[in-house]
N, C-alpha and C. Protein backbone atom coordinates (compact mmCIF):
# COMPACT_ATOMS: atom_id res chain seq x y z
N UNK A 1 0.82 -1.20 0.00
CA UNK A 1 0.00 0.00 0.00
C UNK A 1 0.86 1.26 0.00
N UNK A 2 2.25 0.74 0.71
CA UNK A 2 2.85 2.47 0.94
C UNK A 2 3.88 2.85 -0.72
N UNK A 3 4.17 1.40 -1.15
CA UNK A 3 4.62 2.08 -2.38
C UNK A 3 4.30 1.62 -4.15
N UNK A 4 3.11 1.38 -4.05
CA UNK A 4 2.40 1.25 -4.99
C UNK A 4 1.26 2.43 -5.59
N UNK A 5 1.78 3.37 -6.07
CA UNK A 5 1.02 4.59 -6.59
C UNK A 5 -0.70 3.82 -7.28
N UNK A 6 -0.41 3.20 -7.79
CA UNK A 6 -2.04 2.49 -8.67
C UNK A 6 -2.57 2.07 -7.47
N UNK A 7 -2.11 0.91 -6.80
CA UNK A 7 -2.89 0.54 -5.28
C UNK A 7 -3.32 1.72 -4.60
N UNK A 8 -2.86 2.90 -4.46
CA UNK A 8 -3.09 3.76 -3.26
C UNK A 8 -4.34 5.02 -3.66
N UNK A 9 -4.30 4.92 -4.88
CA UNK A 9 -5.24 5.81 -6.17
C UNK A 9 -6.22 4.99 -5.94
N UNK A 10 -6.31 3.48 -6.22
CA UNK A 10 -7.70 2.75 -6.40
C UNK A 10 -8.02 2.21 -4.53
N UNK A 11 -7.54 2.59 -3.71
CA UNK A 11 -7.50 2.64 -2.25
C UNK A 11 -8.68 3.82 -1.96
N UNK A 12 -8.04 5.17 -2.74
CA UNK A 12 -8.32 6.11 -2.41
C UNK A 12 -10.26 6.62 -3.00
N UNK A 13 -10.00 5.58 -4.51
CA UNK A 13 -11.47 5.81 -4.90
C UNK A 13 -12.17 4.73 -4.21
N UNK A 14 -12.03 4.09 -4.18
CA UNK A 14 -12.70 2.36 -3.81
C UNK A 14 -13.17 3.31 -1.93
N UNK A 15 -12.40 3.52 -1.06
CA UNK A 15 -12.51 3.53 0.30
C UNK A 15 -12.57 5.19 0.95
N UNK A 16 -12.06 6.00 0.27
CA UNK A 16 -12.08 7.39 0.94
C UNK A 16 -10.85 8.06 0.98
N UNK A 17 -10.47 9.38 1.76
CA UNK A 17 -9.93 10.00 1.79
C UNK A 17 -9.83 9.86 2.95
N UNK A 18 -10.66 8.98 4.15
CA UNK A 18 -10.78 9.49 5.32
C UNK A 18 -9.58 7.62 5.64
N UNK A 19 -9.29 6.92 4.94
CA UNK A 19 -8.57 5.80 5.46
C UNK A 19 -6.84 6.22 5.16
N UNK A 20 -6.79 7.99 4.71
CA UNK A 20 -5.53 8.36 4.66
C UNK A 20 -5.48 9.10 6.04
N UNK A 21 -4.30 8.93 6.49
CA UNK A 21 -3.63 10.15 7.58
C UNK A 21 -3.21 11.45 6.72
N UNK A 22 -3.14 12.27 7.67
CA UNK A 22 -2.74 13.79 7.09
C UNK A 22 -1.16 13.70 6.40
N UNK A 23 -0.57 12.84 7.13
CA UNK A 23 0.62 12.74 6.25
C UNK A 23 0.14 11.96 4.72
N UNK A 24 -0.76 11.68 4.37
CA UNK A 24 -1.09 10.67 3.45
C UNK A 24 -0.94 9.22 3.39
N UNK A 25 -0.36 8.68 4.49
CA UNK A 25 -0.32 7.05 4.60
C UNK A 25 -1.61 6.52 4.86
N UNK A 26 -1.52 5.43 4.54
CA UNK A 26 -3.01 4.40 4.91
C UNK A 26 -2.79 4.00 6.18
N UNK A 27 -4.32 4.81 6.79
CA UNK A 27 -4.30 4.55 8.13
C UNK A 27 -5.16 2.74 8.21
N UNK A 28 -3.96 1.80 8.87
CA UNK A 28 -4.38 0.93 8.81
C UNK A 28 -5.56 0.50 9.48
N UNK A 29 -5.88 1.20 10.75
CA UNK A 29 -6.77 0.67 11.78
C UNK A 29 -7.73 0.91 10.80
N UNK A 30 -7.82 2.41 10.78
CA UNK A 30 -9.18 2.87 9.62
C UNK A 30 -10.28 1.97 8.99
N UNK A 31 -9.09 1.31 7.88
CA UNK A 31 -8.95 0.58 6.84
C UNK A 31 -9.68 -0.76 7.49
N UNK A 32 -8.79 -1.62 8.56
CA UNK A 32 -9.35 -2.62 8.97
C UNK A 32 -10.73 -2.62 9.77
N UNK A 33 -10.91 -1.50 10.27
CA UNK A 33 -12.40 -0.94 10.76
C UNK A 33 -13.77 -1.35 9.97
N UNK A 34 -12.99 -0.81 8.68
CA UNK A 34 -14.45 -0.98 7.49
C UNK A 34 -14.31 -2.12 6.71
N UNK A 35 -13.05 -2.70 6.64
CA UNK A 35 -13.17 -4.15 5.61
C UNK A 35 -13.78 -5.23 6.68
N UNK A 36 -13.47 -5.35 7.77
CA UNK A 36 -13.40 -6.39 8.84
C UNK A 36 -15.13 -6.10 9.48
N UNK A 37 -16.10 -5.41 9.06
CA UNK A 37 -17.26 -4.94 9.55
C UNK A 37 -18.59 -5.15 7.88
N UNK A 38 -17.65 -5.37 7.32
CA UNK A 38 -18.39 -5.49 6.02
C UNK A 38 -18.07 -6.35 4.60
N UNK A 39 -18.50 -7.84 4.43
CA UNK A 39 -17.17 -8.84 3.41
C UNK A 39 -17.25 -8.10 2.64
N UNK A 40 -18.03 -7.01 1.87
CA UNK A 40 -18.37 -6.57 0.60
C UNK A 40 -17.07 -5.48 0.69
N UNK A 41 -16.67 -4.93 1.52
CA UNK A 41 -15.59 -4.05 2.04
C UNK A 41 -14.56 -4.99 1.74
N UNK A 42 -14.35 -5.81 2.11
CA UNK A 42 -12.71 -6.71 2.75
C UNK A 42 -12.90 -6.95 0.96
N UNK A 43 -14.09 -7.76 0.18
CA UNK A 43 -14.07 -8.04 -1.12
C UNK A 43 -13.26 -6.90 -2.31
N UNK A 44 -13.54 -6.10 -1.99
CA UNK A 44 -13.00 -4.84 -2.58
C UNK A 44 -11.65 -4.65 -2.30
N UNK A 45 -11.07 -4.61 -1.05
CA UNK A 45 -9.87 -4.27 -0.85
C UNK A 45 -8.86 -5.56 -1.17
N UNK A 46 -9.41 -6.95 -1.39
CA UNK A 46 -8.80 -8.07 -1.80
C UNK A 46 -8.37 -7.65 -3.30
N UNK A 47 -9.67 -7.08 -4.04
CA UNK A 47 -9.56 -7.37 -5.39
C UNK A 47 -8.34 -6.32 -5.69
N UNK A 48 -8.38 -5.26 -4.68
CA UNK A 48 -7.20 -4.36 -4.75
C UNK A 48 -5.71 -4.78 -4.61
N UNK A 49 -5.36 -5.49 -3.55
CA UNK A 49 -4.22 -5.84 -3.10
C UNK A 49 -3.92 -7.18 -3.78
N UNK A 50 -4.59 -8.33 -3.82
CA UNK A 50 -4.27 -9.35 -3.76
C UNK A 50 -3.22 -9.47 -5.68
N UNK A 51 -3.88 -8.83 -6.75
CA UNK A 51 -3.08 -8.99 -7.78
C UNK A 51 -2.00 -8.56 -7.63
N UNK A 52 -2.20 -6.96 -6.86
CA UNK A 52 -0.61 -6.85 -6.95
C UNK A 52 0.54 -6.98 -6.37
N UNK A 53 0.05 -7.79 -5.35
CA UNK A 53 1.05 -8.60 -4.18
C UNK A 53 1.11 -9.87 -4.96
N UNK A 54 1.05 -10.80 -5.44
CA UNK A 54 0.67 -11.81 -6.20
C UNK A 54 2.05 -11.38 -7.06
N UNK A 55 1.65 -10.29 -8.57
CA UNK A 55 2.21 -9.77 -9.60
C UNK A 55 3.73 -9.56 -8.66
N UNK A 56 3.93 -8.89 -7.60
CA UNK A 56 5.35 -9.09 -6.95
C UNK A 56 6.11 -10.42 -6.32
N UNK A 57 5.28 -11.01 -5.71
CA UNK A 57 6.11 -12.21 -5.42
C UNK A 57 5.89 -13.19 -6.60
N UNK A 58 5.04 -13.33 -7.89
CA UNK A 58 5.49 -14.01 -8.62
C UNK A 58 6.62 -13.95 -9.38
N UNK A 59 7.17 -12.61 -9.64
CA UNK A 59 8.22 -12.33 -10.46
C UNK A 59 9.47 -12.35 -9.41
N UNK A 60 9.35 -12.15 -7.87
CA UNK A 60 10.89 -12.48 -7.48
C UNK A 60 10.91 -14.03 -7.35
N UNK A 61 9.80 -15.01 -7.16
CA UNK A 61 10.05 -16.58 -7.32
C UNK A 61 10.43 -16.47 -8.82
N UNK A 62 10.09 -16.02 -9.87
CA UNK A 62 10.71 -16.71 -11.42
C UNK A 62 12.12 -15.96 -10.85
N UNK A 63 12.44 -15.09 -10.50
CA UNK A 63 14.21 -14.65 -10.19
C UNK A 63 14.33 -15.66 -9.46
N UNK A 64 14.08 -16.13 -8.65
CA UNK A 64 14.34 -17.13 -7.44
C UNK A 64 15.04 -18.48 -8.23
N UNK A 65 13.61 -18.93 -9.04
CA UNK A 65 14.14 -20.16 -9.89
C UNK A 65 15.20 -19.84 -10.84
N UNK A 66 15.30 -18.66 -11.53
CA UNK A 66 15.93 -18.72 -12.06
C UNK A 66 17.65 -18.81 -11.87
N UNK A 67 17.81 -18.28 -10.65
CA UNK A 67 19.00 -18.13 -10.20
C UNK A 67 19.18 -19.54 -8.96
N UNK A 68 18.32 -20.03 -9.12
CA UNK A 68 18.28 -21.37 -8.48
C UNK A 68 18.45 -21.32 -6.70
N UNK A 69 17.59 -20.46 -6.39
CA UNK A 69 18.02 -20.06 -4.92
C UNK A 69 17.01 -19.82 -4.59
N UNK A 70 16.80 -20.48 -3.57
CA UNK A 70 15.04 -20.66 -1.98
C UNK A 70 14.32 -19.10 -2.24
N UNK A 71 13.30 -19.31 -2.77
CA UNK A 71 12.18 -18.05 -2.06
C UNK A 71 11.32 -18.28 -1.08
N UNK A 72 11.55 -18.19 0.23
CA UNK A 72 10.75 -18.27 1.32
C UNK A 72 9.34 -16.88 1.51
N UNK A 73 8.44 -17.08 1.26
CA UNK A 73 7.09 -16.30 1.18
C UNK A 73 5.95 -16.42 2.18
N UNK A 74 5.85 -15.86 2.98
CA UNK A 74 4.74 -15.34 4.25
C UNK A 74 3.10 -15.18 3.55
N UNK A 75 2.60 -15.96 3.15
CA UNK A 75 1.19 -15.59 2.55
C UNK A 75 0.29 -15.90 3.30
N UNK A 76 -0.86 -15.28 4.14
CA UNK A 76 -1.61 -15.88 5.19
C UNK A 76 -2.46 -16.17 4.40
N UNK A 77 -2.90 -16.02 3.20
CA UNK A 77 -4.19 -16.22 2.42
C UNK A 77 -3.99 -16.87 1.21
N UNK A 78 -2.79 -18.18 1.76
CA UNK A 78 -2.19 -18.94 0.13
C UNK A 78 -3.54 -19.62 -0.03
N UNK A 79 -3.91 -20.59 0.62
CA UNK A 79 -5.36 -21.51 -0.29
C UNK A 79 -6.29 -20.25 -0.22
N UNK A 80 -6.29 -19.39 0.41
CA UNK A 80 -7.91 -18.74 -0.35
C UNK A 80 -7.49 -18.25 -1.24
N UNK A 81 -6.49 -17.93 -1.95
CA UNK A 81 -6.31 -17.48 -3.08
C UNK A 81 -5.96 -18.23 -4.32
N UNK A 82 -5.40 -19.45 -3.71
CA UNK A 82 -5.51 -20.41 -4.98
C UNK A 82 -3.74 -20.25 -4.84
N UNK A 83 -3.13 -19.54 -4.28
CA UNK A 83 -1.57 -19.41 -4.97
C UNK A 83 -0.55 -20.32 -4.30
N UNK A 84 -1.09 -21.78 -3.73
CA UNK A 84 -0.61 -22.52 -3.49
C UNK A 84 -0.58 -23.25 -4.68
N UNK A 85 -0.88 -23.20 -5.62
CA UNK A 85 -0.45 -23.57 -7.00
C UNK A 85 1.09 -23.06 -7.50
N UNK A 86 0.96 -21.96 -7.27
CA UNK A 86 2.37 -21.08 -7.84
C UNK A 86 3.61 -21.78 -6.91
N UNK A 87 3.18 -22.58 -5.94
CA UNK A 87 4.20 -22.71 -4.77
C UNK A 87 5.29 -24.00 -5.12
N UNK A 88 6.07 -24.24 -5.14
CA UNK A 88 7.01 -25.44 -5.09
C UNK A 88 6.50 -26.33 -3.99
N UNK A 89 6.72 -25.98 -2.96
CA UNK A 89 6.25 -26.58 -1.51
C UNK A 89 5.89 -25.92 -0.43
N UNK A 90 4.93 -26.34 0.20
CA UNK A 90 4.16 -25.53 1.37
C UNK A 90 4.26 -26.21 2.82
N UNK A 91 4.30 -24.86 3.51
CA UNK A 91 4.56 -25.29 4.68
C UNK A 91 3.56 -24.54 5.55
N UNK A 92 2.60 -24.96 6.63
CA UNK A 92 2.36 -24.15 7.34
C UNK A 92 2.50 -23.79 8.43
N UNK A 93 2.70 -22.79 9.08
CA UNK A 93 2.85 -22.53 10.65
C UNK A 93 1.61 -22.23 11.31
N UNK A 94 1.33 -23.08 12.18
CA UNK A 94 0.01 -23.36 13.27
C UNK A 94 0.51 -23.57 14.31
N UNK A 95 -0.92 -23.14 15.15
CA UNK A 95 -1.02 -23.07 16.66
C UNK A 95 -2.24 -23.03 17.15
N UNK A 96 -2.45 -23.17 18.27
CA UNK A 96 -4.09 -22.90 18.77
C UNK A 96 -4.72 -21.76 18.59
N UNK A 97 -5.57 -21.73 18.19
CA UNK A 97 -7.07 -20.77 17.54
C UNK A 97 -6.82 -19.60 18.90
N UNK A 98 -6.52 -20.08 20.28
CA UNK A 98 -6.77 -19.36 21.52
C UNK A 98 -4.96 -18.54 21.39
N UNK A 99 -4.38 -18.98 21.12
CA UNK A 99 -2.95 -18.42 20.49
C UNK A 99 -2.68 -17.73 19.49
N UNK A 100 -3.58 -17.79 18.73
CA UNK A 100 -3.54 -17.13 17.38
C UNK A 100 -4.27 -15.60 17.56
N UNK A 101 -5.28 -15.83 18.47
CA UNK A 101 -5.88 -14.70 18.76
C UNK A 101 -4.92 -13.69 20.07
N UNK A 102 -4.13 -14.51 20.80
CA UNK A 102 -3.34 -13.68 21.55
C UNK A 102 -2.61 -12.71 21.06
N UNK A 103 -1.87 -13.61 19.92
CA UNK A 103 -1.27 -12.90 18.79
C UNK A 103 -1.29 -11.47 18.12
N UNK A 104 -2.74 -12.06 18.06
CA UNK A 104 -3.50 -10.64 17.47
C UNK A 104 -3.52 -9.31 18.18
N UNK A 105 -4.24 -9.84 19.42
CA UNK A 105 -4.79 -8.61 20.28
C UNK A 105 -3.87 -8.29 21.36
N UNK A 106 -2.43 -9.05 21.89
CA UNK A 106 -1.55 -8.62 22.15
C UNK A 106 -0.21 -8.76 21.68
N UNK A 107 0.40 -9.12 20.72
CA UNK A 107 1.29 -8.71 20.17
C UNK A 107 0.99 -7.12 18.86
N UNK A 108 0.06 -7.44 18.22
CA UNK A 108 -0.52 -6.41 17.14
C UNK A 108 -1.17 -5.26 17.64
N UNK A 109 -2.07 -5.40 18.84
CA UNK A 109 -2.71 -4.56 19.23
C UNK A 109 -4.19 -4.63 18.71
N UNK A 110 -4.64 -5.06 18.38
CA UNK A 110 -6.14 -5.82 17.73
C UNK A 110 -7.24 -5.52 19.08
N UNK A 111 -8.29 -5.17 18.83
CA UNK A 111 -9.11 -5.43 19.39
C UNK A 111 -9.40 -6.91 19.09
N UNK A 112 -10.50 -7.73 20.54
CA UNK A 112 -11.15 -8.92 20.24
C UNK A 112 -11.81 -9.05 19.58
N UNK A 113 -12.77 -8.17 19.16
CA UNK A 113 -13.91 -8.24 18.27
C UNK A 113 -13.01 -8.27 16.50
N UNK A 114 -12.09 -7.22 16.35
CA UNK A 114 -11.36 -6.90 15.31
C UNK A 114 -10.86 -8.74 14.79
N UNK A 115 -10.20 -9.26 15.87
CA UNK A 115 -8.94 -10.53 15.73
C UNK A 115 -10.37 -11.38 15.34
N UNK A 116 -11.77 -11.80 16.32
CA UNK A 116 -12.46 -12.46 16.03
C UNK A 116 -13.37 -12.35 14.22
N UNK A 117 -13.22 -11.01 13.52
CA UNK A 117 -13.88 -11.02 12.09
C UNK A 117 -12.47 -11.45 11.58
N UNK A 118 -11.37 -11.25 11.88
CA UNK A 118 -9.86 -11.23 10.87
C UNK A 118 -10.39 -13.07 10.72
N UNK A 119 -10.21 -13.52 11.89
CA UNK A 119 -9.94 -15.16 11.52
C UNK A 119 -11.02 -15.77 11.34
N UNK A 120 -12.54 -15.11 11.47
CA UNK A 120 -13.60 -15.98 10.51
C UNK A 120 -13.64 -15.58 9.05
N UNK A 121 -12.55 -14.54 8.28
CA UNK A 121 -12.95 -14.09 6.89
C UNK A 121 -11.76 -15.48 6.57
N UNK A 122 -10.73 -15.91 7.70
CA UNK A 122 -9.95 -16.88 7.14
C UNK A 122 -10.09 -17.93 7.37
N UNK A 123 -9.62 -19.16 6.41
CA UNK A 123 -9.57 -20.69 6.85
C UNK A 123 -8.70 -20.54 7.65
N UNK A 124 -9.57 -21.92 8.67
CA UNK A 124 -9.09 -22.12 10.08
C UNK A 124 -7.70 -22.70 9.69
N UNK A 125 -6.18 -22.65 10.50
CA UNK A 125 -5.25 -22.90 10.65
C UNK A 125 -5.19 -24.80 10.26
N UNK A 126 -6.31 -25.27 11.33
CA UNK A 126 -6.13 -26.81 11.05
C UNK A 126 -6.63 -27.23 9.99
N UNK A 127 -7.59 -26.61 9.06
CA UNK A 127 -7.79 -26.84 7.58
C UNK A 127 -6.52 -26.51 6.82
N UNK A 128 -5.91 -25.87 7.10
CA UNK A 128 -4.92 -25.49 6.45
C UNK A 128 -3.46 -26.27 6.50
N UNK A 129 -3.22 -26.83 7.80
CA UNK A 129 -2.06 -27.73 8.29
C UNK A 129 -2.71 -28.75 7.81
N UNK A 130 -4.04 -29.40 7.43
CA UNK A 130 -4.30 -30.56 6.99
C UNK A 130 -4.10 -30.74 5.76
N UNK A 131 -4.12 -29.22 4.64
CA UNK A 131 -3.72 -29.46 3.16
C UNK A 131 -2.54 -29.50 3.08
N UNK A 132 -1.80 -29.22 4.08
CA UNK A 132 -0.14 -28.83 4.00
C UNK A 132 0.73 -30.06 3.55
N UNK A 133 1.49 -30.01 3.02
CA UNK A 133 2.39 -31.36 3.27
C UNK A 133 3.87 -31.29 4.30
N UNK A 134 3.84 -29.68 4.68
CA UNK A 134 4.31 -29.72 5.73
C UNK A 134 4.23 -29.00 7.07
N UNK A 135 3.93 -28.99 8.08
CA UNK A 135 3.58 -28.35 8.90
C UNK A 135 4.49 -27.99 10.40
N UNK A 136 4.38 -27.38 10.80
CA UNK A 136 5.52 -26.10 11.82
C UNK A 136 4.41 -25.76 13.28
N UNK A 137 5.07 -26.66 13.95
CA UNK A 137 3.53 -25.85 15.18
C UNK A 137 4.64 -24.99 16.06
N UNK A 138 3.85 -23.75 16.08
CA UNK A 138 4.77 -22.37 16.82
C UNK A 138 4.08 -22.42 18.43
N UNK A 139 3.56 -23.15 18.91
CA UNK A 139 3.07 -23.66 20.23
C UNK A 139 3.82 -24.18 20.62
N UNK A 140 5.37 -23.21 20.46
CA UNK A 140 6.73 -23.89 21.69
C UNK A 140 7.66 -23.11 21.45
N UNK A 141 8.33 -22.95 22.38
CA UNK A 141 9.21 -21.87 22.72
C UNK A 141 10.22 -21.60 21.60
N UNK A 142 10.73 -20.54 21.24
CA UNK A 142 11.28 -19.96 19.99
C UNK A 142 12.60 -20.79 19.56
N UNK A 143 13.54 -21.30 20.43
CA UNK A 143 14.22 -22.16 20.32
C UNK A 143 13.66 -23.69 19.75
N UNK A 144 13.09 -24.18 20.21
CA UNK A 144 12.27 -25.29 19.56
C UNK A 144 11.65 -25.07 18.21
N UNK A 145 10.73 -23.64 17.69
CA UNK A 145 10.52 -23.33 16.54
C UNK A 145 11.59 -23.68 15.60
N UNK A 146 12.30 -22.58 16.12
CA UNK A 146 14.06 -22.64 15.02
C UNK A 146 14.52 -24.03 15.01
N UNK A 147 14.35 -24.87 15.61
CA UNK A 147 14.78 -26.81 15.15
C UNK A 147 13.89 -27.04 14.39
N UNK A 148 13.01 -26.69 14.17
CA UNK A 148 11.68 -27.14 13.48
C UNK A 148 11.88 -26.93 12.01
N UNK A 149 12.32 -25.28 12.35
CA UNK A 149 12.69 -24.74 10.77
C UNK A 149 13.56 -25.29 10.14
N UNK A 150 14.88 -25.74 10.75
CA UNK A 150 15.97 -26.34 10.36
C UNK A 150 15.96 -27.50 9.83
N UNK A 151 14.72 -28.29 10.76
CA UNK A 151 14.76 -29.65 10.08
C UNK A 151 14.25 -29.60 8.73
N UNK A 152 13.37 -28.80 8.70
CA UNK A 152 12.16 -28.47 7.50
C UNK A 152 13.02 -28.28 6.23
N UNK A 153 14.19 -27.20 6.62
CA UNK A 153 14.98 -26.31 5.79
C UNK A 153 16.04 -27.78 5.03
N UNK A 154 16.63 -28.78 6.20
CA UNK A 154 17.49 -29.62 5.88
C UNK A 154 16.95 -30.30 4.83
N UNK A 155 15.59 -30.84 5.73
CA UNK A 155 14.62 -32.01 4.52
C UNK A 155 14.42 -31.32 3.13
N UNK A 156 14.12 -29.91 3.13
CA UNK A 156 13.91 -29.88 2.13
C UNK A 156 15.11 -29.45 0.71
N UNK A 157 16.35 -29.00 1.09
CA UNK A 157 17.32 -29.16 0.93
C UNK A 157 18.05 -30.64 0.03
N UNK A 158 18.14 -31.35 0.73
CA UNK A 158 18.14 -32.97 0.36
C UNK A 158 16.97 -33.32 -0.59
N UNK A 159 16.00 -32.87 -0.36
CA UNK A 159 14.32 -33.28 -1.50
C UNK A 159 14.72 -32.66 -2.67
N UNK A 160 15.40 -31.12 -2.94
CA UNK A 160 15.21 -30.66 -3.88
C UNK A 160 16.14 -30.00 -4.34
N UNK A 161 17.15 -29.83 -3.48
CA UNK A 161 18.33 -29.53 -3.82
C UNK A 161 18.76 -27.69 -3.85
């Protein structure tokens, strides 16, 4: 949103003038106020973001392959979008539904009500670790995560080179 001139133009007609700050940035709370209170809202701001976040990480994975070197990608909305297709291999990171929301409303700052529309517009975590073929549970202390990753990173290393 902050450096995409077309995103921030069709932000600006699609949602207001009032989801900018006076400096002109997208005030996020704003923003999540009215998508997260209305799907027809969140629908709109998908159709906004999602191509051209998509259109960017597809072209640094073709650099990726091409230069034959790991693109690791953070997508919270890979199966609702279908772009677990584009993926080589998937991994997901899960935890409890009651953790996920801690997450939210105290690490992020989320209201409950806010964290509770975020994760019913999304598939639940264990639908998602069940399509996975590989899965990462972050329900253990950060040291234990990082073995997790490593093993993940080794296996997949050896799988694919």
């Amino acid at each position: 949103m902050a450096e995409e001139p077309d995103v921030r133009k069709a932000l600006r007609t699609t949602f207001g003038d009032t989801i900018f700050t006076p400096e002109g940035e997208v005030d996020r709370a704003i923003l999540r106020g009215i998508v997260f209170h209305d799907r027809e809202a969140l629908a709109r701001l998908e159709a906004i973001l999602h191509p051209a976040i998509r259109t960017r990480w597809v072209a640094l994975a073709g650099e990726a392959r091409a230069a034959k070197e790991w693109l690791v990608l953070d997508i919270p909305l890979l199966y609702e979008t279908g772009a677990e297709r584009e993926c080589d291999v998937v991994a997901v990171v899960a935890c409890r539904v009651e953790t996920q929301r801690q997450r939210m409303t105290g690490g992020r700052g989320l209201d409950d009500a806010v964290a509770t529309r975020i994760l019913a517009a999304q598939q639940s975590l264990e639908e998602k670790a069940a399509r996975a073929p590989h899965v990462i549970w972050s329900e253990v202390s950060l040291e234990i995560l990082e073995q997790q990753a490593a093993t993940l990173a080794v296996y997949l290393q050896e799988s694919y080179g």
